[in-house]
C-alpha atoms as a PDB file:
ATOM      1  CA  UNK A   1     -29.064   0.935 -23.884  1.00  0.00           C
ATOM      2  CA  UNK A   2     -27.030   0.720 -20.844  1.00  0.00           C
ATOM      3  CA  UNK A   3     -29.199   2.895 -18.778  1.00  0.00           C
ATOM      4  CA  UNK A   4     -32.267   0.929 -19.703  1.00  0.00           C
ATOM      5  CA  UNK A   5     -30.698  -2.494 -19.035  1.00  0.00           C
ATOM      6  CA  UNK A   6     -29.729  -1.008 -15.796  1.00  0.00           C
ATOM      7  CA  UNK A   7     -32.952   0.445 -15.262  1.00  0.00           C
ATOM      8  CA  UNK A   8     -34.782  -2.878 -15.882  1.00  0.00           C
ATOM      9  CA  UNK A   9     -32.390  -4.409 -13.503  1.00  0.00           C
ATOM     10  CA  UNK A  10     -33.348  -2.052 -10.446  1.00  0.00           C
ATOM     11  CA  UNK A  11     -37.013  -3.356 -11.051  1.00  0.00           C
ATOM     12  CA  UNK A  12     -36.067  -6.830 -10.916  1.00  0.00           C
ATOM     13  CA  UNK A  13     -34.491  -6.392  -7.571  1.00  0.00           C
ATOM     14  CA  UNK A  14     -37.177  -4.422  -6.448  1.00  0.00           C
ATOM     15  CA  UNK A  15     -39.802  -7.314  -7.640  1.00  0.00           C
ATOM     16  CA  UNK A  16     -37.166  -9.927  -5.334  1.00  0.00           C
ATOM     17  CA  UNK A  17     -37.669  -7.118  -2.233  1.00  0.00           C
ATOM     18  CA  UNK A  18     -41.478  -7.191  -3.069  1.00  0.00           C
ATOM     19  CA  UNK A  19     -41.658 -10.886  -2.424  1.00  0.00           C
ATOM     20  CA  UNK A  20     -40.371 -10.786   1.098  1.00  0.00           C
ATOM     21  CA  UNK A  21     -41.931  -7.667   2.370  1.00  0.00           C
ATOM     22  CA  UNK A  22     -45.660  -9.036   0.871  1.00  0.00           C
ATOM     23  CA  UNK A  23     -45.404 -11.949   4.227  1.00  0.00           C
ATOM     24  CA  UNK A  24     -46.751  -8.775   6.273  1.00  0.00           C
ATOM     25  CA  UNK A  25     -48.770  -7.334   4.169  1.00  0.00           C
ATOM     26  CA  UNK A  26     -49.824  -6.636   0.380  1.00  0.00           C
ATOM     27  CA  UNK A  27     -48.305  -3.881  -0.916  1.00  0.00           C
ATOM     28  CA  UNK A  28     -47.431  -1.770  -4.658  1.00  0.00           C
ATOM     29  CA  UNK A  29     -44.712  -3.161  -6.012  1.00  0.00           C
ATOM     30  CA  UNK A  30     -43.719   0.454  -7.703  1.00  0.00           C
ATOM     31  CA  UNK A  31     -43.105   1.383  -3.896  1.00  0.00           C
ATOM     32  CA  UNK A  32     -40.599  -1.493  -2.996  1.00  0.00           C
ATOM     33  CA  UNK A  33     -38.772   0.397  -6.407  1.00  0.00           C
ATOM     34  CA  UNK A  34     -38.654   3.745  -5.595  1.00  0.00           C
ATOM     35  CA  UNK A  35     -37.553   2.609  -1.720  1.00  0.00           C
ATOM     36  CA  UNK A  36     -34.859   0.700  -3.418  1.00  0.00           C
ATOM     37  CA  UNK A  37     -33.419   3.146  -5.573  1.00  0.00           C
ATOM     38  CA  UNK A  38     -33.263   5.951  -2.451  1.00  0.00           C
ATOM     39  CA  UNK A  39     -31.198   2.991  -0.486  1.00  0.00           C
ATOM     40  CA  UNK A  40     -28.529   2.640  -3.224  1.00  0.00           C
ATOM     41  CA  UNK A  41     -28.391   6.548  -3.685  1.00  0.00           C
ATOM     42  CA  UNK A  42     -27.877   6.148  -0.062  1.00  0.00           C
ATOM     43  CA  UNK A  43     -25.317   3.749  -0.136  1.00  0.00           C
ATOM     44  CA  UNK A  44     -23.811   5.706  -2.907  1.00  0.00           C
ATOM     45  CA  UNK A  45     -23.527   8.807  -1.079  1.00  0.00           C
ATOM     46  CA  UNK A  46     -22.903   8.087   2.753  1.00  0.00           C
ATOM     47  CA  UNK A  47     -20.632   6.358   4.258  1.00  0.00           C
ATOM     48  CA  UNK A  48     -21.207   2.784   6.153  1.00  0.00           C
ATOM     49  CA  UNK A  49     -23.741   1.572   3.953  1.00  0.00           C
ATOM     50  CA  UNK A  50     -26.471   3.459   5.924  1.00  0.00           C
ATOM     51  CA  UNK A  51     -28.325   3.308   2.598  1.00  0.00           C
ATOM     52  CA  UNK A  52     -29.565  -0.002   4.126  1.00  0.00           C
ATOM     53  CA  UNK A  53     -31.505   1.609   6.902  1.00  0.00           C
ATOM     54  CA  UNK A  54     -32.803   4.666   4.691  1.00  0.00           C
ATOM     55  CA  UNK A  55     -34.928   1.916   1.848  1.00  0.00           C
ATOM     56  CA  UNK A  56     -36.270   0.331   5.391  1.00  0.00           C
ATOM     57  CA  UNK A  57     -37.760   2.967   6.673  1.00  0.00           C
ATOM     58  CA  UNK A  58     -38.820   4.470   3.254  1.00  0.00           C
ATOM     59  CA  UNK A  59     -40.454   1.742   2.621  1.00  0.00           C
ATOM     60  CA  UNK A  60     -41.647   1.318   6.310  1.00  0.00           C
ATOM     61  CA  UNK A  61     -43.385   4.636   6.210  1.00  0.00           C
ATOM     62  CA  UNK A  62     -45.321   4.246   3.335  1.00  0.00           C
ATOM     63  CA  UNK A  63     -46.661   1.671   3.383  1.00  0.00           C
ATOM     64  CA  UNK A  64     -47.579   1.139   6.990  1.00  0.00           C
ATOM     65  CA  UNK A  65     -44.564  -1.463   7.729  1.00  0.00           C
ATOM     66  CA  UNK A  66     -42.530  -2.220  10.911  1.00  0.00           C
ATOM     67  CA  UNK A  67     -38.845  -0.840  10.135  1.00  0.00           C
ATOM     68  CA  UNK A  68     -37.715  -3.722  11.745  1.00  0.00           C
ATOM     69  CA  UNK A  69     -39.529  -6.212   9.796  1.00  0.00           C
ATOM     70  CA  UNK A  70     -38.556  -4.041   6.498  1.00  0.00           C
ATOM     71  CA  UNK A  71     -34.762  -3.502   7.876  1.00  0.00           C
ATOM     72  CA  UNK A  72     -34.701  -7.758   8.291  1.00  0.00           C
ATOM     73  CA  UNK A  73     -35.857  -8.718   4.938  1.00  0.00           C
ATOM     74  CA  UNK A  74     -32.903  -6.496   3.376  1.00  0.00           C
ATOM     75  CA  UNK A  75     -30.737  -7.959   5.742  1.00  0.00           C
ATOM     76  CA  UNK A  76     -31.968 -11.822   4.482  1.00  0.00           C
ATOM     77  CA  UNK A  77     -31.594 -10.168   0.699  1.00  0.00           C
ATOM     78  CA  UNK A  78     -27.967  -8.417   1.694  1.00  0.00           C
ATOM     79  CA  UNK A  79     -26.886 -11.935   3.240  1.00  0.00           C
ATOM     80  CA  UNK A  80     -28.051 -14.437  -0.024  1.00  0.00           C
ATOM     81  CA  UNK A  81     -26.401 -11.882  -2.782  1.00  0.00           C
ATOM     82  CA  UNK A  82     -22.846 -12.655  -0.435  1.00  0.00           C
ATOM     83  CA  UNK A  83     -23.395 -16.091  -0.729  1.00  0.00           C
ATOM     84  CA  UNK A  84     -24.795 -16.098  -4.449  1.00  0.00           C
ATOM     85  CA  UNK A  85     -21.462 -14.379  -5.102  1.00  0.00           C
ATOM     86  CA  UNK A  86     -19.817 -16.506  -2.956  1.00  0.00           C
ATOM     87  CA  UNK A  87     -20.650 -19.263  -5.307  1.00  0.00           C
ATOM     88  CA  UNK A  88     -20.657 -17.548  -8.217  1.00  0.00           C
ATOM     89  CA  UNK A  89     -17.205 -16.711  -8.023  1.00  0.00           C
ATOM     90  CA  UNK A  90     -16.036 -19.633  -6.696  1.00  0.00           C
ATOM     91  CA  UNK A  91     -17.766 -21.490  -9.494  1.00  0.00           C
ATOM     92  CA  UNK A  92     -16.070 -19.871 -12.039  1.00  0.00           C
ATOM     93  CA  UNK A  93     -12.514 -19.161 -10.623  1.00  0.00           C
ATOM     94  CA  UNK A  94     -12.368 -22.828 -10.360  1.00  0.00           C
ATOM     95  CA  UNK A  95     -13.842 -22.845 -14.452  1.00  0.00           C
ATOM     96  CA  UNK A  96     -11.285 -20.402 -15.580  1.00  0.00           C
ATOM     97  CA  UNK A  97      -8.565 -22.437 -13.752  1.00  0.00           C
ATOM     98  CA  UNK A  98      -6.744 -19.490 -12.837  1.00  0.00           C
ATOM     99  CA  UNK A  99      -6.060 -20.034  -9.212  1.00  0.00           C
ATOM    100  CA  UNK A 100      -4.096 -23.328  -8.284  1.00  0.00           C
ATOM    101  CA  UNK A 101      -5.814 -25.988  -6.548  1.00  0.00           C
ATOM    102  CA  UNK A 102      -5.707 -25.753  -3.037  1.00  0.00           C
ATOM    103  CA  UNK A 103      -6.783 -22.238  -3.190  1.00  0.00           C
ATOM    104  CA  UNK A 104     -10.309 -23.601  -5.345  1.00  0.00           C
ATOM    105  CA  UNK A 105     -10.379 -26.319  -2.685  1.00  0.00           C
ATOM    106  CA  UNK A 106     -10.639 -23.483  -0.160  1.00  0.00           C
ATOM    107  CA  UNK A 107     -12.977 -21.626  -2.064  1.00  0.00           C
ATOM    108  CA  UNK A 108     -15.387 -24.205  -2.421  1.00  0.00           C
ATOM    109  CA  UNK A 109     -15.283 -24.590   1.663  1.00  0.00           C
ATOM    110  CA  UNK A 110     -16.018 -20.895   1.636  1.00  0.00           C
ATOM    111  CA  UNK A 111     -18.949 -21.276  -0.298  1.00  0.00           C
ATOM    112  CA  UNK A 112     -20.284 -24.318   2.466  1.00  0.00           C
ATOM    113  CA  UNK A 113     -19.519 -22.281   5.237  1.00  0.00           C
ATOM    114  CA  UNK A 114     -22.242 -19.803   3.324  1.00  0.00           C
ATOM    115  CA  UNK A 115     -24.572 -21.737   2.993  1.00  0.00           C
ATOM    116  CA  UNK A 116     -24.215 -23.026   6.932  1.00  0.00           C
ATOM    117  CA  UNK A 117     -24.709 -19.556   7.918  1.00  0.00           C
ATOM    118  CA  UNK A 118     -27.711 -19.076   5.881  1.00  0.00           C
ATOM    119  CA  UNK A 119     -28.973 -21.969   7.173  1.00  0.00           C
ATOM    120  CA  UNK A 120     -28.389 -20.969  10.711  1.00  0.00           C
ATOM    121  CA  UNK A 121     -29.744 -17.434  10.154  1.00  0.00           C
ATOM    122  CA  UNK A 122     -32.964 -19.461   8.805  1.00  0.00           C
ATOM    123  CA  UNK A 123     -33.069 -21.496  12.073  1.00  0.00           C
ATOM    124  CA  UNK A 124     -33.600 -18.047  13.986  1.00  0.00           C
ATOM    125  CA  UNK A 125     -36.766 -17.412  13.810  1.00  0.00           C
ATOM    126  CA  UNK A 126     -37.628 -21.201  15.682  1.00  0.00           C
ATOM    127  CA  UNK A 127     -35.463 -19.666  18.682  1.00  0.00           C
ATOM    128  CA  UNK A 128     -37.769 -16.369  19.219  1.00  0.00           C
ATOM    129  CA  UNK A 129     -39.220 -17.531  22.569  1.00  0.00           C
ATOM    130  CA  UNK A 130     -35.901 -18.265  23.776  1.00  0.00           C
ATOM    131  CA  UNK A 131     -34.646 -15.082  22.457  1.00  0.00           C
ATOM    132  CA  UNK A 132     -37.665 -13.109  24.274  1.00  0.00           C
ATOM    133  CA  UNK A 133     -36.629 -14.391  27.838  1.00  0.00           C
ATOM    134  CA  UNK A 134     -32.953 -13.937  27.349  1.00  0.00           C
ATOM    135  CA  UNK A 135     -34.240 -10.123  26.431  1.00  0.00           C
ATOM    136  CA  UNK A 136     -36.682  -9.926  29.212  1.00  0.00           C
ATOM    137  CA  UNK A 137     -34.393 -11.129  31.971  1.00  0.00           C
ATOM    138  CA  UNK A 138     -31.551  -9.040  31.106  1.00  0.00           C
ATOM    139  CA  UNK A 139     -30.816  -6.900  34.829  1.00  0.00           C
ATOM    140  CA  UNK A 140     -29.801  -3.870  33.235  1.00  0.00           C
ATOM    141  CA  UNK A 141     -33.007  -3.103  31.411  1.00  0.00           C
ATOM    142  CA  UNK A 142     -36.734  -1.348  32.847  1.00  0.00           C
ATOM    143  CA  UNK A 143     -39.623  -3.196  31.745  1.00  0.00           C
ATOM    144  CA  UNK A 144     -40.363  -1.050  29.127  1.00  0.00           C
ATOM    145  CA  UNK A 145     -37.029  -1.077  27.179  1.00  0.00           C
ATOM    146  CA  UNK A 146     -36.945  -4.855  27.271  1.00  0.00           C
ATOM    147  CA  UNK A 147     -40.601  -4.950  25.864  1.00  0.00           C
ATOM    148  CA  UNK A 148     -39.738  -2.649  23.083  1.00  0.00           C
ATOM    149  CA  UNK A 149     -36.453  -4.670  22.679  1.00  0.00           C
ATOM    150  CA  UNK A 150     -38.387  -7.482  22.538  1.00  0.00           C
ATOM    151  CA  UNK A 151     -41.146  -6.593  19.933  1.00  0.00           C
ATOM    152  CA  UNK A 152     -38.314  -5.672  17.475  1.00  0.00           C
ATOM    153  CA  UNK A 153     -37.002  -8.533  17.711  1.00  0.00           C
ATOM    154  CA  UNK A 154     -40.502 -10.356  16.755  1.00  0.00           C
ATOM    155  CA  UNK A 155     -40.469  -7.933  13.685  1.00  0.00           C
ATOM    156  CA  UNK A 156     -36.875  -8.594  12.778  1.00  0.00           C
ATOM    157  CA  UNK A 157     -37.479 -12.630  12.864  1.00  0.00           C
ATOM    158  CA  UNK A 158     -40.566 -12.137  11.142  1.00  0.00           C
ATOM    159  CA  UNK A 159     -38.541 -10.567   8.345  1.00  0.00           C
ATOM    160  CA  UNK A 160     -36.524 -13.710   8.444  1.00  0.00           C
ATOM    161  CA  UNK A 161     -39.242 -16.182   8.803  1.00  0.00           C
ATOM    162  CA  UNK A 162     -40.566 -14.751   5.171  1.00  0.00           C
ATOM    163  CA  UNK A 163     -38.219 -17.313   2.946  1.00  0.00           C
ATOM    164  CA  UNK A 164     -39.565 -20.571   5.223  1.00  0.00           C
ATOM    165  CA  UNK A 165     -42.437 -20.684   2.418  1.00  0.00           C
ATOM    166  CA  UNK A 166     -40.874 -22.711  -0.147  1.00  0.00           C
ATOM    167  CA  UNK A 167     -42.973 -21.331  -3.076  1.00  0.00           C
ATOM    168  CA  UNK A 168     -42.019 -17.685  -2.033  1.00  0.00           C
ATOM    169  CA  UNK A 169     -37.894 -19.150  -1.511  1.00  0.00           C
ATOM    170  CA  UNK A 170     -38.181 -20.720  -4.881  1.00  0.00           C
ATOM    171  CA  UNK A 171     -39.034 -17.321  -6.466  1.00  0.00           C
ATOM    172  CA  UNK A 172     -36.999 -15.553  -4.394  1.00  0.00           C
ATOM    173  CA  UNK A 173     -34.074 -17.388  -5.486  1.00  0.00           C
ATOM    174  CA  UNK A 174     -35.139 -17.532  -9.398  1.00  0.00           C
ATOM    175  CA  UNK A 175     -34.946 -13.257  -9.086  1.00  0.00           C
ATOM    176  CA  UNK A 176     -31.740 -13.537  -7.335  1.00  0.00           C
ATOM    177  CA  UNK A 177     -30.254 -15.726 -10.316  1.00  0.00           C
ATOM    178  CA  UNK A 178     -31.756 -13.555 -13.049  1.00  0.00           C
ATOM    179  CA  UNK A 179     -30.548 -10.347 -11.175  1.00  0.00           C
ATOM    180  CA  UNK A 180     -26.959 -11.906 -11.330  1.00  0.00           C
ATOM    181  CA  UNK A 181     -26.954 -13.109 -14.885  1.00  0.00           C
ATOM    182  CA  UNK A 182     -28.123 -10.211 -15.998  1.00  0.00           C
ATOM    183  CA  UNK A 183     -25.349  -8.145 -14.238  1.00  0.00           C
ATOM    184  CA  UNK A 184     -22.908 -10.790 -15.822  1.00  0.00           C
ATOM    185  CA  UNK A 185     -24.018  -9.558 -19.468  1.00  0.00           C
ATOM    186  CA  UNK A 186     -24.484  -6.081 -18.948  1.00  0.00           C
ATOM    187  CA  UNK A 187     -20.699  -6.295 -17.838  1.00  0.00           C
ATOM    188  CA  UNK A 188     -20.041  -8.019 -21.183  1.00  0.00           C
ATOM    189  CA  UNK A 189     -21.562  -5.408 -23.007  1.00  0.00           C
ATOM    190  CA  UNK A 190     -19.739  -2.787 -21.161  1.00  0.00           C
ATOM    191  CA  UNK A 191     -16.792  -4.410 -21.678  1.00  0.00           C
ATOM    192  CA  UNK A 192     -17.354  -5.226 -25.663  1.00  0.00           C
ATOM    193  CA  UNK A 193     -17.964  -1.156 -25.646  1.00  0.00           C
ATOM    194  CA  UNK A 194     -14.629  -0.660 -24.353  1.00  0.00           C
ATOM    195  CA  UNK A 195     -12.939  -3.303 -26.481  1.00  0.00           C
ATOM    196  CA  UNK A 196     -12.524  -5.750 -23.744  1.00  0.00           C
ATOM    197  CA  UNK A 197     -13.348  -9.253 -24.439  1.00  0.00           C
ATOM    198  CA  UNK A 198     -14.614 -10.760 -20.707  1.00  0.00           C
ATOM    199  CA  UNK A 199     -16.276 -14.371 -20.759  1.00  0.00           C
ATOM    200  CA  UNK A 200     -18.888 -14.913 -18.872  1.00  0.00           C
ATOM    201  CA  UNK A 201     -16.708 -16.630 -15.785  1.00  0.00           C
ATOM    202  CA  UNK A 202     -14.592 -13.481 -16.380  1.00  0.00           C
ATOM    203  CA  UNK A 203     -17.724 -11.473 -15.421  1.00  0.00           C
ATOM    204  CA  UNK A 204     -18.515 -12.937 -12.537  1.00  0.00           C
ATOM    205  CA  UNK A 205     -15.310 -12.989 -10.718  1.00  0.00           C
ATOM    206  CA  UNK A 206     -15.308  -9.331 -10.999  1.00  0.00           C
ATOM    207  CA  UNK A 207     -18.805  -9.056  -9.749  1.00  0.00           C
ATOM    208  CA  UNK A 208     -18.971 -11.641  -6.866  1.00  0.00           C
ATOM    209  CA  UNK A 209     -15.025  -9.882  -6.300  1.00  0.00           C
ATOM    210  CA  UNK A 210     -16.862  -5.941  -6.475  1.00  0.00           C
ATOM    211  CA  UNK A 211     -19.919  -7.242  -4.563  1.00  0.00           C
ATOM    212  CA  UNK A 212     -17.955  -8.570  -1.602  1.00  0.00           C
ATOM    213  CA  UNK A 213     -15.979  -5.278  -1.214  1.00  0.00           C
ATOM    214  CA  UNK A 214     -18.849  -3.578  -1.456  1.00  0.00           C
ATOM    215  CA  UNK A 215     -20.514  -5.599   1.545  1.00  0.00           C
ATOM    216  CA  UNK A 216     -17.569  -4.076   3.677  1.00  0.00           C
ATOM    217  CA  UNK A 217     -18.712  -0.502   4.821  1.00  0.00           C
ATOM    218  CA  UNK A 218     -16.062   2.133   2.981  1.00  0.00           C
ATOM    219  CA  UNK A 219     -15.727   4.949   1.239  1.00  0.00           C
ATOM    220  CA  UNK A 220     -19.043   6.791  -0.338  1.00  0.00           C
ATOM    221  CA  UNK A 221     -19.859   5.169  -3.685  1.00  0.00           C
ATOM    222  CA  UNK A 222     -16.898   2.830  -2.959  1.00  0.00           C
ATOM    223  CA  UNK A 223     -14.159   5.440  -4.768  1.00  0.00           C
ATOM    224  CA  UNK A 224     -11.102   3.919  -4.727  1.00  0.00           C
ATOM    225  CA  UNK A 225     -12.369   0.645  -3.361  1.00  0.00           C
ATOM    226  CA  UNK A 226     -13.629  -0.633  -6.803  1.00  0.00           C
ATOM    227  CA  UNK A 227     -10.371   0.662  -8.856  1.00  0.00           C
ATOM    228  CA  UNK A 228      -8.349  -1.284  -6.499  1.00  0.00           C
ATOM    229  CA  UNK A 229     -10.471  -4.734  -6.665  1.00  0.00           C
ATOM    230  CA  UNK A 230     -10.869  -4.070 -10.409  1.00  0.00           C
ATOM    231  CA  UNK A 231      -7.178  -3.733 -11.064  1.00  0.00           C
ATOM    232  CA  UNK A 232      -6.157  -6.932  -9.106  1.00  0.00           C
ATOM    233  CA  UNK A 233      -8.644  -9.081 -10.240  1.00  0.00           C
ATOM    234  CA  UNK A 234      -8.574  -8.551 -13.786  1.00  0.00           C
ATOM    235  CA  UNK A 235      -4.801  -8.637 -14.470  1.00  0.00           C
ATOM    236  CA  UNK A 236      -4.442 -12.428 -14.054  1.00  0.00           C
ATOM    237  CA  UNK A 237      -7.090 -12.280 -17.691  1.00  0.00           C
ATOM    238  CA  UNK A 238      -4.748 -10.006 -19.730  1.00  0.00           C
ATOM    239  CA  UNK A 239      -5.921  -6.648 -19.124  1.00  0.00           C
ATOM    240  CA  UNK A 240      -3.764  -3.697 -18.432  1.00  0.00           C
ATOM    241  CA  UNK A 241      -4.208  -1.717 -15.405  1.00  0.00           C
ATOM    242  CA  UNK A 242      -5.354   1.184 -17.486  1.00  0.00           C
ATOM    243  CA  UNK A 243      -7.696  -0.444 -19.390  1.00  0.00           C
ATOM    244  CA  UNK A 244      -9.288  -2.141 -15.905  1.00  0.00           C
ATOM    245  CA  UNK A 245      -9.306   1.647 -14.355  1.00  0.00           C
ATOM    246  CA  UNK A 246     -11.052   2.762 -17.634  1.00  0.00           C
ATOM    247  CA  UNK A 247     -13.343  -0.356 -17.487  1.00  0.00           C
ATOM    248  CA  UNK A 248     -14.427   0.393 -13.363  1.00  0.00           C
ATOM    249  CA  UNK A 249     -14.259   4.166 -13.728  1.00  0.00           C
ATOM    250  CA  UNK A 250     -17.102   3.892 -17.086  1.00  0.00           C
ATOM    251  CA  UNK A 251     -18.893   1.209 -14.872  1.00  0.00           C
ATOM    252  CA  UNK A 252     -18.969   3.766 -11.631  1.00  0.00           C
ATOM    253  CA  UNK A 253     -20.252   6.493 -13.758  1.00  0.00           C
ATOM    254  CA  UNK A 254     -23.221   4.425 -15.186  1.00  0.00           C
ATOM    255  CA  UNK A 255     -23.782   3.416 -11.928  1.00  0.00           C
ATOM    256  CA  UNK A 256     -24.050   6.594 -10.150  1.00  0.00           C
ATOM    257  CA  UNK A 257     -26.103   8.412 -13.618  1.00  0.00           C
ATOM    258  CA  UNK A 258     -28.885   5.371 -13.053  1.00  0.00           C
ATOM    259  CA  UNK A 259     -28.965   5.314  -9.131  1.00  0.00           C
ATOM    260  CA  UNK A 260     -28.748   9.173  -9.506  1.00  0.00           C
ATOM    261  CA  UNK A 261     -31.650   9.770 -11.594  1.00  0.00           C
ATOM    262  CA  UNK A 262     -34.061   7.092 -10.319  1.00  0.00           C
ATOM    263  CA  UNK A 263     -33.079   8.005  -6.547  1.00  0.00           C
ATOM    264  CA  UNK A 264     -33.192  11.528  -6.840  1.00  0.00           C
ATOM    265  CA  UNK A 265     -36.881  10.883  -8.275  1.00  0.00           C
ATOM    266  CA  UNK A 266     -37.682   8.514  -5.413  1.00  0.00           C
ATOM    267  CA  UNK A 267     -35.892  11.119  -2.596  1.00  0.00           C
ATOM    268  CA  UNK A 268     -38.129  13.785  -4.705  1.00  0.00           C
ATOM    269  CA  UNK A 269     -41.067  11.723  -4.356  1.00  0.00           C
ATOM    270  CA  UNK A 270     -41.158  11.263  -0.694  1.00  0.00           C
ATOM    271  CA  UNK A 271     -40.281  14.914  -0.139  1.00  0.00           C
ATOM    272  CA  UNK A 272     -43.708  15.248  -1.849  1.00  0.00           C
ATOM    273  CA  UNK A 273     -45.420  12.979   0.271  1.00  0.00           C
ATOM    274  CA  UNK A 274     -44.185  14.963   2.832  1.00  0.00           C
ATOM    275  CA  UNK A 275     -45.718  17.972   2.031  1.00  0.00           C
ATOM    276  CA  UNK A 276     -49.406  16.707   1.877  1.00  0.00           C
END
């Protein structure tokens, strides 16, 4: 059951990538999926996140996309899950009271500050003639390199110019919320498998708190990195540090069995390709 809800929740996020990378051009959705999965088996197995650049150009190569362009709309995705669980978990520390007030006060500035950068990051794209000259009168350069330089960058702010359509944003955004809630009861039901009892505040926290480590490039498949973050954030709720390690450790595994077998298929797959 686990493995299915998991599964079902790599094709929702692959639907979210879908939306942004269809500005360019109309492609499978089934693709966006199987680029997807060989990211987080990327992520999950080298260091630095470089999983990041391996579903761009994945996805770049087969379906006739600029890298750049495919590379920028995972960066927009990468930068609203940090302030989704930004929220999130500021949201419901300040619901489950645990943290006194002046530390939720700060939270909730956190959280602004997000959504300022997002903003900002949105404003880009209006700056790409600006951004051209500075390129193309940089002394250090040949003509050539600041061309090339320069085209990237179009591609890169075209990947960012794809949530300015507020029917696309709006969908974006209702994927992003259902990919989240959805994480927030599968960790329930893990949980309620191990005899834990998290709310659904609970759940969060340790999701937006996992999410934001995980945004910070560390160790492959974040070993050690997760038992730590698990073990902190769950002992102000009751639960003993061995029950939090057996909690994180039975999460990891799921993780990696899911992202193993639908990321080996995908790596599989383009071998394939490869061949013909």
């Amino acid at each position: 059951m686990i493995f299915i809800w998991g599964s079902i929740g790599g094709w929702v996020r692959a639907l979210r990538w879908h939306i942004l990378l269809t500005v360019e051009k109309s492609i499978p959705a089934i693709n966006v999926f199987w680029a997807n999965m060989a990211g987080y088996l990327g992520n999950n197995i080298l260091p630095a996140r470089a999983g990041e650049l391996i579903r761009a150009m994945y996805v770049s190569k087969e379906n006739n996309l600029s890298a750049s362009f495919s590379l920028a709309t995972g960066f927009v995705e990468r930068i609203v899950d940090l302030i989704a669980l930004i929220i999130l978990g500021s949201v419901s520390l300040s619901i489950t009271e645990i943290l006194a007030k002046p530390l939720q006060d700060a939270l909730k500035i956190v959280s602004i500050i997000a959504m300022i950068g997002f903003v900002a990051i949105l404003v880009l794209p209006y700056l790409k003639n600006g951004l051209r000259q500075i390129i193309l009168k940089l002394p250090a350069l040949n003509a050539s390199t600041k061309e090339k330089i320069a085209r990237h960058l179009e591609h890169f702010l075209r990947g960012i110019e794809s949530l300015r359509h507020p029917k696309r944003a709006a969908t974006f955004f209702l994927f992003t919320s259902l990919i989240w809630l959805m994480d927030g009861m599968g960790t329930i039901i893990l949980a309620h498998l191990l005899h834990l009892q998290f709310t659904l505040a609970q759940a969060f926290i340790l999701l937006a708190s996992l999410g934001i480590s995980s945004a910070i490039p560390s160790t492959p498949g974040y070993i050690g990195v997760y038992q730590y973050v698990a073990v902190i954030i769950l002992q102000p709720f009751g639960v003993s540090n061995a029950h939090a390690l057996a909690f994180i450790i039975f999460l990891q595994i799921l993780n990696i069995l899911i992202i193993g077998f639908w990321g080996g298929l995908a790596i599989w797959r383009a071998s394939s390709f490869a061949k013909h």
